[in-house]
N, C-alpha and C. Protein backbone atom coordinates (compact mmCIF):
# COMPACT_ATOMS: atom_id res chain seq x y z
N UNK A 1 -30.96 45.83 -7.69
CA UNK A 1 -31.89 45.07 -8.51
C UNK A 1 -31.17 44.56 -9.74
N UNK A 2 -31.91 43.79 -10.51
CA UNK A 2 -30.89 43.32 -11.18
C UNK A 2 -31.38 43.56 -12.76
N UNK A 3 -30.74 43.63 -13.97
CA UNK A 3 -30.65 43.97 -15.52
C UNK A 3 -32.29 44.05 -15.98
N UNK A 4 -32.76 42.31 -15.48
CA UNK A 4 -34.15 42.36 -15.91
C UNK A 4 -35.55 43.17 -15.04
N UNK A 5 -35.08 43.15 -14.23
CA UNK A 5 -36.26 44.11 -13.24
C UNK A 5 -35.86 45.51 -13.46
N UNK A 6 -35.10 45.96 -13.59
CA UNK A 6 -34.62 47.39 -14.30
C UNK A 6 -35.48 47.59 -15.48
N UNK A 7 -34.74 46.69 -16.51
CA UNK A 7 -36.36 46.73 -17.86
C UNK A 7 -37.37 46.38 -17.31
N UNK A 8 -37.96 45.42 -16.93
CA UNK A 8 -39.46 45.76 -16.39
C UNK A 8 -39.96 46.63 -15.70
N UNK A 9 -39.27 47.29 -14.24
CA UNK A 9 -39.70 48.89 -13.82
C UNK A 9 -39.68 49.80 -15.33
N UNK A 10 -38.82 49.80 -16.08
CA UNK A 10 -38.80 51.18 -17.23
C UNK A 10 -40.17 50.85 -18.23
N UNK A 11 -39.93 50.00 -18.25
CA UNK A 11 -41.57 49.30 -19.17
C UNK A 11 -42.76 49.76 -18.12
N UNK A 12 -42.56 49.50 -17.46
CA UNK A 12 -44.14 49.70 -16.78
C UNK A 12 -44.58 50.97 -16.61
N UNK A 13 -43.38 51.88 -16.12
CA UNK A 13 -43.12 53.65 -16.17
C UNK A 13 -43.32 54.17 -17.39
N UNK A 14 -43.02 53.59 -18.49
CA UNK A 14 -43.88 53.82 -19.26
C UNK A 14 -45.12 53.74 -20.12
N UNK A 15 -45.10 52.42 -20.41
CA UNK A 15 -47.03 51.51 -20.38
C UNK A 15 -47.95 52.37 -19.48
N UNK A 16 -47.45 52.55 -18.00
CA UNK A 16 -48.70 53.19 -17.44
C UNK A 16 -49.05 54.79 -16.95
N UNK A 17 -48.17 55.41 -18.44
CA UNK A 17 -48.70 56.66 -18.47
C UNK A 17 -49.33 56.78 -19.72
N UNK A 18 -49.69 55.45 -20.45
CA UNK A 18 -50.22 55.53 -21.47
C UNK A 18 -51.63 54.77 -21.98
N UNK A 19 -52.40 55.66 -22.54
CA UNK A 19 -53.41 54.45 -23.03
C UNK A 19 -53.50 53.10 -22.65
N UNK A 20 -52.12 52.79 -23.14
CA UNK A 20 -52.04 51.22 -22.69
C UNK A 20 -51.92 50.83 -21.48
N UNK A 21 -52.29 50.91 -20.50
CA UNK A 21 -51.57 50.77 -19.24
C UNK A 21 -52.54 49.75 -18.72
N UNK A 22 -53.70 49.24 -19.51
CA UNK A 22 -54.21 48.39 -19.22
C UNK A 22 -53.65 47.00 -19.18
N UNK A 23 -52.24 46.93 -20.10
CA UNK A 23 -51.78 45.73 -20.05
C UNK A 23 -50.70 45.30 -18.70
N UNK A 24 -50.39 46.78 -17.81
CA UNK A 24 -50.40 46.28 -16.31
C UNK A 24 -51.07 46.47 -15.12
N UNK A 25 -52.04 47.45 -15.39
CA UNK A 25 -52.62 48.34 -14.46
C UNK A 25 -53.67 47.23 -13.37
N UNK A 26 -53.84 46.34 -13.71
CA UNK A 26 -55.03 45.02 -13.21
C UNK A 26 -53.90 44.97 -11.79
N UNK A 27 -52.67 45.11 -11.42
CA UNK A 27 -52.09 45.28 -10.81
C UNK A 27 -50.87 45.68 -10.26
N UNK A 28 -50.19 46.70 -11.53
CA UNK A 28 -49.11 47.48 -10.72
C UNK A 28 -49.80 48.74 -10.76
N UNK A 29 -49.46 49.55 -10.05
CA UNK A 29 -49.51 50.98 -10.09
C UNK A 29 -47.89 51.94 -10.15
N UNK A 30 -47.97 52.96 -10.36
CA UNK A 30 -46.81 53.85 -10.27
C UNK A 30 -47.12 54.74 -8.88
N UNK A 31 -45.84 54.75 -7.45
CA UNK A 31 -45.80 55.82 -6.69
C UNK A 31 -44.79 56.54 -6.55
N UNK A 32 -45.26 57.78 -6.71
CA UNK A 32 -44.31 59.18 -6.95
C UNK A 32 -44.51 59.52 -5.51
N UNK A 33 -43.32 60.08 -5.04
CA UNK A 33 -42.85 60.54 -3.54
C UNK A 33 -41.58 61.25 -3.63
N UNK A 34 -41.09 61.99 -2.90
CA UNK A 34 -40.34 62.57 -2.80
C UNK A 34 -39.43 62.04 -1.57
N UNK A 35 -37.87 62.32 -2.18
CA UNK A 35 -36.77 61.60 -1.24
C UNK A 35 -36.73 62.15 0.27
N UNK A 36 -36.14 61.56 1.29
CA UNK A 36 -36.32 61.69 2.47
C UNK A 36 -34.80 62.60 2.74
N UNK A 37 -33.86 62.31 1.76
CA UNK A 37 -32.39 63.56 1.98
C UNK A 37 -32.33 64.90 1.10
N UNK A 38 -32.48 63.79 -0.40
CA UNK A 38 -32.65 64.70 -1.57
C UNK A 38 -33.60 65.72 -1.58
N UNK A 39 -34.75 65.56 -1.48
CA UNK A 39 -35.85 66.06 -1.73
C UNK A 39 -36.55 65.86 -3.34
N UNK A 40 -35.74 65.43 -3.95
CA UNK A 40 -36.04 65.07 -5.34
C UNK A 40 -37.35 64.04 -5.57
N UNK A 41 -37.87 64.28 -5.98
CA UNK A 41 -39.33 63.36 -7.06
C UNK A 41 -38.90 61.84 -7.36
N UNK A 42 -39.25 60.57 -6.89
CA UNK A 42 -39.13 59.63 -7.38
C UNK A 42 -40.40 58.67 -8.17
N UNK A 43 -40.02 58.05 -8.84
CA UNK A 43 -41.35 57.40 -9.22
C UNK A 43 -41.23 55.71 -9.45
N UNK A 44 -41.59 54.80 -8.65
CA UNK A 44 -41.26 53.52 -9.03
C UNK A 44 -42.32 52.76 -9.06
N UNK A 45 -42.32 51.78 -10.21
CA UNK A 45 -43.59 50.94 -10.44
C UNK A 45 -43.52 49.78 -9.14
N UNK A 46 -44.43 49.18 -8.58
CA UNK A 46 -45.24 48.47 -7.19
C UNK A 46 -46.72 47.72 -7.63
N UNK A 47 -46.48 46.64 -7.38
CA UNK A 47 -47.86 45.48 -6.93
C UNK A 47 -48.41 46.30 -6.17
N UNK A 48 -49.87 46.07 -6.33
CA UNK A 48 -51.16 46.53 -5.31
C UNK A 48 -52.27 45.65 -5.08
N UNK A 49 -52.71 46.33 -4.06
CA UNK A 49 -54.04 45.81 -3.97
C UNK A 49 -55.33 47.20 -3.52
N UNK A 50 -56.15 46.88 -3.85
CA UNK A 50 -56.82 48.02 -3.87
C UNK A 50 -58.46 47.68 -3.00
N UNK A 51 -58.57 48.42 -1.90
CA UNK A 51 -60.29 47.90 -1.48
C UNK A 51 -60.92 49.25 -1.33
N UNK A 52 -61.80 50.10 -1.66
CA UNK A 52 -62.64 51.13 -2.03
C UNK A 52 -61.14 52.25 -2.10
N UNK A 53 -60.94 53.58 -1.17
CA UNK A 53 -59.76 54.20 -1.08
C UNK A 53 -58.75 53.88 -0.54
N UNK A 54 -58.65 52.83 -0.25
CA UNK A 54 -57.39 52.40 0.62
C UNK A 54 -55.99 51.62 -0.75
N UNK A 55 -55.26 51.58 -0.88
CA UNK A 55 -54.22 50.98 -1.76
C UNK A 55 -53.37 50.58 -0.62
N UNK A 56 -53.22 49.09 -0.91
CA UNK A 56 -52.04 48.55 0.06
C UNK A 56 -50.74 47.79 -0.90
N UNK A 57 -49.46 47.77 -0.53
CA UNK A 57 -48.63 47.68 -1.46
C UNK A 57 -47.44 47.14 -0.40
N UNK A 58 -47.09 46.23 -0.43
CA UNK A 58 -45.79 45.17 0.41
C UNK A 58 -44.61 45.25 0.11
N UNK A 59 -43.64 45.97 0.24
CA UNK A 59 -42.53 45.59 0.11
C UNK A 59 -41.14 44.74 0.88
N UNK A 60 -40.42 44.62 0.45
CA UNK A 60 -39.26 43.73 1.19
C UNK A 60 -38.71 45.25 2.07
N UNK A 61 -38.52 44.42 3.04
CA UNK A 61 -37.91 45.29 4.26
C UNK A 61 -36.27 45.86 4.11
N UNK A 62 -35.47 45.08 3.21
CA UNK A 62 -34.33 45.16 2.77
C UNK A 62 -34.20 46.34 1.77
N UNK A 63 -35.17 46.76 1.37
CA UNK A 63 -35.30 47.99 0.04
C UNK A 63 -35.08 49.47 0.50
N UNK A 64 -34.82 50.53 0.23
CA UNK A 64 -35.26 51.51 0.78
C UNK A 64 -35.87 52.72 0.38
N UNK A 65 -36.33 52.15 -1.07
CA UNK A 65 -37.25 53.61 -1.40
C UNK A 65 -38.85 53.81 -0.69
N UNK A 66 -38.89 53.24 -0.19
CA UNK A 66 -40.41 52.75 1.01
C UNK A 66 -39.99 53.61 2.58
N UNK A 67 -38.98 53.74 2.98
CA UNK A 67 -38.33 54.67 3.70
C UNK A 67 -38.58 56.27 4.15
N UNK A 68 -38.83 56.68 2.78
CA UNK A 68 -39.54 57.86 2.10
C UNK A 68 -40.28 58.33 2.26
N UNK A 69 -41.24 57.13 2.73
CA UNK A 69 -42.70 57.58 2.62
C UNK A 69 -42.62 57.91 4.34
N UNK A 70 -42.03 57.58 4.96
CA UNK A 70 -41.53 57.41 6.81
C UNK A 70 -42.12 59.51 6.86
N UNK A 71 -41.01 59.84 6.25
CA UNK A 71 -40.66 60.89 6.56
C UNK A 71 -41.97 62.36 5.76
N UNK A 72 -42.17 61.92 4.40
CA UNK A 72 -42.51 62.93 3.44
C UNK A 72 -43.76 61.67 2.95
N UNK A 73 -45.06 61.71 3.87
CA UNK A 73 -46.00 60.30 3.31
C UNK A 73 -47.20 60.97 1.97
N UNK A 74 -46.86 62.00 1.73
CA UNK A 74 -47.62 62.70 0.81
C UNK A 74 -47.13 61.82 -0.76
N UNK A 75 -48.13 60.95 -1.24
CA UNK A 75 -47.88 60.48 -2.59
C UNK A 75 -48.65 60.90 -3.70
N UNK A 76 -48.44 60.64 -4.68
CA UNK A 76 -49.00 60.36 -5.72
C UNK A 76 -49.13 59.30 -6.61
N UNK A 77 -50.29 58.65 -7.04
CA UNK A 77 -49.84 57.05 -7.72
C UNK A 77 -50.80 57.75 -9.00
N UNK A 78 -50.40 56.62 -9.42
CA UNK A 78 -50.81 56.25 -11.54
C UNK A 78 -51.65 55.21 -11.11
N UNK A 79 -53.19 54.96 -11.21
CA UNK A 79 -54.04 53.97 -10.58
C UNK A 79 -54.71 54.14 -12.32
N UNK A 80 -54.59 53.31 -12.83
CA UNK A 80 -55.40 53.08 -14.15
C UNK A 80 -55.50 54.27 -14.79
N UNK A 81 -54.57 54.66 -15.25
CA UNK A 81 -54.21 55.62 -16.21
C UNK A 81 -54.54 57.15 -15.41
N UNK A 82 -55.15 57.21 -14.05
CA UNK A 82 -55.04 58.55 -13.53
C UNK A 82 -54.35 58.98 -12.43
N UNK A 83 -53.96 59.93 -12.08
CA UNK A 83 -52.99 60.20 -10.91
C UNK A 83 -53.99 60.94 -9.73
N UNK A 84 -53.56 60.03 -8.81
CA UNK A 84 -54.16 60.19 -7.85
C UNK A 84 -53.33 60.85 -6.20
N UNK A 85 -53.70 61.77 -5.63
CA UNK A 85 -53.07 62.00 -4.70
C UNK A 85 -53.25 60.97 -3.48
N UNK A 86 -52.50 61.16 -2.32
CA UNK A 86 -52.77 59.90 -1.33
C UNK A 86 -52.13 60.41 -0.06
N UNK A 87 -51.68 59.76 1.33
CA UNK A 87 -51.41 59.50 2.29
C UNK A 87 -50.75 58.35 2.38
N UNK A 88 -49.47 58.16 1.89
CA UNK A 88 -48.79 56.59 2.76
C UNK A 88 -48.62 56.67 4.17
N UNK A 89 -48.75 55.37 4.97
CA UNK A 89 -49.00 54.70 6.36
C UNK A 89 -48.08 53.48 6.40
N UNK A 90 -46.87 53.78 6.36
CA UNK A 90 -45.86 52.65 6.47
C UNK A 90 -45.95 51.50 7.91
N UNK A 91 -46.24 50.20 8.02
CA UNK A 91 -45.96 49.60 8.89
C UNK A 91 -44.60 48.34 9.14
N UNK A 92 -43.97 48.70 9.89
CA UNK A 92 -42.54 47.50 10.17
C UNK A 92 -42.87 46.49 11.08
N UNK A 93 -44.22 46.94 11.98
CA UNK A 93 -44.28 46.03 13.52
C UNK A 93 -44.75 44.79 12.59
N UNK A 94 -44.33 43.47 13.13
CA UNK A 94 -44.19 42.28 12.53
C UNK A 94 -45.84 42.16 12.79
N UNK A 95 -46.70 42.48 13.83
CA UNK A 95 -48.41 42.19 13.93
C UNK A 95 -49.02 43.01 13.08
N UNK A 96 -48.60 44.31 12.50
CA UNK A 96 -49.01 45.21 12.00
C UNK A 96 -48.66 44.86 10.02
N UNK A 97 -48.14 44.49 10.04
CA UNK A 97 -47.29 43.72 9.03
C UNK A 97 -48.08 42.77 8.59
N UNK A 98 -48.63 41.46 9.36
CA UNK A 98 -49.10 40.42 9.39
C UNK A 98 -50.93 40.66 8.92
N UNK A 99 -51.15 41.56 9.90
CA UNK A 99 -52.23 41.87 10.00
C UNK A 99 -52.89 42.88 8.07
N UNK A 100 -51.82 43.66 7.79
CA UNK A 100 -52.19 44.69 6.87
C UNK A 100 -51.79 43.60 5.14
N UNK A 101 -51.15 42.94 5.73
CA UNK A 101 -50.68 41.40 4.77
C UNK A 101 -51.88 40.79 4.45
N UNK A 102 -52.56 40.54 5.06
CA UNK A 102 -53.85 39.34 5.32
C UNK A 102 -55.07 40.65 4.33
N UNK A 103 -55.02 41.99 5.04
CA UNK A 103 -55.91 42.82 3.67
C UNK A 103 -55.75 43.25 2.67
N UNK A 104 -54.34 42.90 2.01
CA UNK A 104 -53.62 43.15 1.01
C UNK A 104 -54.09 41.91 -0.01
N UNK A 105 -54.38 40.53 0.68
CA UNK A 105 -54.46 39.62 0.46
C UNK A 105 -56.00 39.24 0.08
N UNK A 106 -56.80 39.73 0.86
CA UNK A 106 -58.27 39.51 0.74
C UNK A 106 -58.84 39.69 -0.82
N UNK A 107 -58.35 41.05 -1.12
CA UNK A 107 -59.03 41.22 -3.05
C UNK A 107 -59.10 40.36 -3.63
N UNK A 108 -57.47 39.39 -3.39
CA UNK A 108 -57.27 38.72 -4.89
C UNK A 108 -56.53 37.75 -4.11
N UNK A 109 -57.21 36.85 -3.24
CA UNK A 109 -56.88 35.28 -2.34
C UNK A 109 -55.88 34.56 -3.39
N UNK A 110 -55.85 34.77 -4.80
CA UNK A 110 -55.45 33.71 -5.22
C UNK A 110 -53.60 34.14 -5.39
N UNK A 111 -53.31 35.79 -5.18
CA UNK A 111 -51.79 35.92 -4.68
C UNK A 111 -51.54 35.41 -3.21
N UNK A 112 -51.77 35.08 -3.07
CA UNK A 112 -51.49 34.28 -1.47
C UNK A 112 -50.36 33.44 -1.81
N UNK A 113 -50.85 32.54 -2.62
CA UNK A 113 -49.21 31.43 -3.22
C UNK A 113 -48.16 32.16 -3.85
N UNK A 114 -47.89 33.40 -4.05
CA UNK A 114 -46.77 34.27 -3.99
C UNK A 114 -45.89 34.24 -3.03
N UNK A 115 -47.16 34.23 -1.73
CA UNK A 115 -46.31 34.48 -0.36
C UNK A 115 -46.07 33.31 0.66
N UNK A 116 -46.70 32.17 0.20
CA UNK A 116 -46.73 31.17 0.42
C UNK A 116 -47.56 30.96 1.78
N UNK A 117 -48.98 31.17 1.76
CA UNK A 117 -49.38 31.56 2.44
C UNK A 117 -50.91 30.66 2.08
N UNK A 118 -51.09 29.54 2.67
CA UNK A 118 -52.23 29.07 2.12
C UNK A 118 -53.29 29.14 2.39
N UNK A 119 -54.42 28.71 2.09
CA UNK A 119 -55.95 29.18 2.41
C UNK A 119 -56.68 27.61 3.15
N UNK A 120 -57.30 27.97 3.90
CA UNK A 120 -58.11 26.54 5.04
C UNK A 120 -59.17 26.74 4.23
N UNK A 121 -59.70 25.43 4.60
CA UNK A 121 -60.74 24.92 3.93
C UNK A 121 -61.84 25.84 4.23
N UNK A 122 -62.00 26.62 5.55
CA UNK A 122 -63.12 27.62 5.17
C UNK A 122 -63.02 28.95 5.14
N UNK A 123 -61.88 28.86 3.71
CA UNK A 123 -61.75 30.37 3.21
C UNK A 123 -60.78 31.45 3.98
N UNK A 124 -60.15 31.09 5.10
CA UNK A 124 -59.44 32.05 5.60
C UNK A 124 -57.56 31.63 5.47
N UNK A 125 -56.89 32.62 5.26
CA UNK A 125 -55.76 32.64 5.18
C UNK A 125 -55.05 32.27 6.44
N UNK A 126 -54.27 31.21 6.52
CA UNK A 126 -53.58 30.64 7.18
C UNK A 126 -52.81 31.82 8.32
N UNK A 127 -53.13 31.26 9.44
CA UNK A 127 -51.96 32.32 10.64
C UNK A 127 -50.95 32.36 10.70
N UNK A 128 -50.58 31.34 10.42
CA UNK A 128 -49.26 30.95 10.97
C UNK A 128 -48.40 31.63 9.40
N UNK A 129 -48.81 31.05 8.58
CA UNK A 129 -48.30 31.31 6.78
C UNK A 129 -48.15 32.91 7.05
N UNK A 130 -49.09 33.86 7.33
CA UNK A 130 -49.42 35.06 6.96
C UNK A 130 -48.32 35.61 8.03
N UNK A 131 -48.05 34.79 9.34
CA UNK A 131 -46.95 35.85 10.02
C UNK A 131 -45.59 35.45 9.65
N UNK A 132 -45.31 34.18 9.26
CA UNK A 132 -44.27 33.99 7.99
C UNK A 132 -43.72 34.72 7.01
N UNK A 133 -44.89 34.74 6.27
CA UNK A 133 -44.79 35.56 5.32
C UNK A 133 -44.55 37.13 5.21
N UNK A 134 -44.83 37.93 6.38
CA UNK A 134 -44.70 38.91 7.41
C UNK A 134 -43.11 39.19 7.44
N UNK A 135 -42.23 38.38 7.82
CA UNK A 135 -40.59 38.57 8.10
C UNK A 135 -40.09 39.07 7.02
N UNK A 136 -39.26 39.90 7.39
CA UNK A 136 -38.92 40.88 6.35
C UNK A 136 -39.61 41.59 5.58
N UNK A 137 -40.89 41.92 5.74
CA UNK A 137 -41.58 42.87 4.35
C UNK A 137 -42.13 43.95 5.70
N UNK A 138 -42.55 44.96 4.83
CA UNK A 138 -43.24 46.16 4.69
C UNK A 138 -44.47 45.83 4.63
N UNK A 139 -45.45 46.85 5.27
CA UNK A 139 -46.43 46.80 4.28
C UNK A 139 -46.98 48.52 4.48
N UNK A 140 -47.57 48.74 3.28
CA UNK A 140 -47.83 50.38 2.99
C UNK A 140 -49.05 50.51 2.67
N UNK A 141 -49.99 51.42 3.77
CA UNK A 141 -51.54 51.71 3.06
C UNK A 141 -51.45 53.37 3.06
N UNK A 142 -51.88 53.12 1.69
CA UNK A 142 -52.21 54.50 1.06
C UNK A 142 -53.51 54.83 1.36
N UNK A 143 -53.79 55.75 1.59
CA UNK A 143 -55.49 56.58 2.09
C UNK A 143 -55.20 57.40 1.14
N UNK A 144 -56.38 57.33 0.23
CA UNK A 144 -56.54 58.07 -1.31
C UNK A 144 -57.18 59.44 -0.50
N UNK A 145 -57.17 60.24 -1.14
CA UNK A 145 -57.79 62.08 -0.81
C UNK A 145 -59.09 61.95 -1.44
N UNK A 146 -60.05 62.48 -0.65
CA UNK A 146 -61.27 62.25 -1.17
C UNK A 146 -61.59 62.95 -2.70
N UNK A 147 -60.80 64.09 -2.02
CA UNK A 147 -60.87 64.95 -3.60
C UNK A 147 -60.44 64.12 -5.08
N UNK A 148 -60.04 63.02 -4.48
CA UNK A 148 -59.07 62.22 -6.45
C UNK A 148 -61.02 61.95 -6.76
N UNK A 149 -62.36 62.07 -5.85
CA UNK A 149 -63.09 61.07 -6.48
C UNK A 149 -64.07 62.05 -6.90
């Protein structure tokens, strides 16, 4: 990664263990997991999307702290200033991908032009865009523990 996304992960790791975390929390969260060799505690700030307990979160397929969750899917995230336990559900299959893309997408239609992924005139996200947009990424649903509620 590079100088400036380094300061912005350390900024956000810290903003959102604080009071303030309202000034990213509308959409990053923090997930803590544990390494898949090390065993050591990691914690890295991540885009979300959120629909009742479910948290879905996309990453580039090229990365590998998402890897992690393969092996050891027991998380913990920072969801608006509280920590919440969870279940990550990593998917690579390009339909599974496509498909968990498109509900990642539903909350907040208007990140779609992130992914370049446009919307038809009656409201639904493009097919073809969404399995596009699909190549190379991740996508990760967290199943919150009933107990965080």
């Amino acid at each position: 990664m590079g100088f400036f996304t380094d300061i912005w992960n350390q900024f956000n790791k810290v903003i959102l263990n604080t009071p303030l975390h309202g000034i990213t929390s509308k959409n990053t969260i923090l997930i803590t997991f544990r390494g898949r060799k090390s065993g050591l505690e990691y914690t890295t700030p991540v885009n979300y999307t959120q629909h009742g307990n479910t948290i879905r979160i996309t990453s580039l397929a090229e990365r590998s702290w998402w890897r992690n969750l393969i092996k050891n899917p027991d998380v913990i995230i920072t969801l608006r200033g509280k920590q919440l336990k969870g279940t990550a559900e990593v998917f690579r299959a390009r339909d599974k991908v496509t498909q968990e893309l498109e509900n990642y997408l539903k909350p907040v239609p208007r990140m779609a032009r992130y992914f370049k992924v446009k919307i038809d005139p009656d409201g639904k996200f493009n097919e073809q865009d969404l399995f596009n947009a699909g190549e190379n990424r991740v996508m990760i649903k967290i199943h919150l523990n009933s107990s965080n509620f």
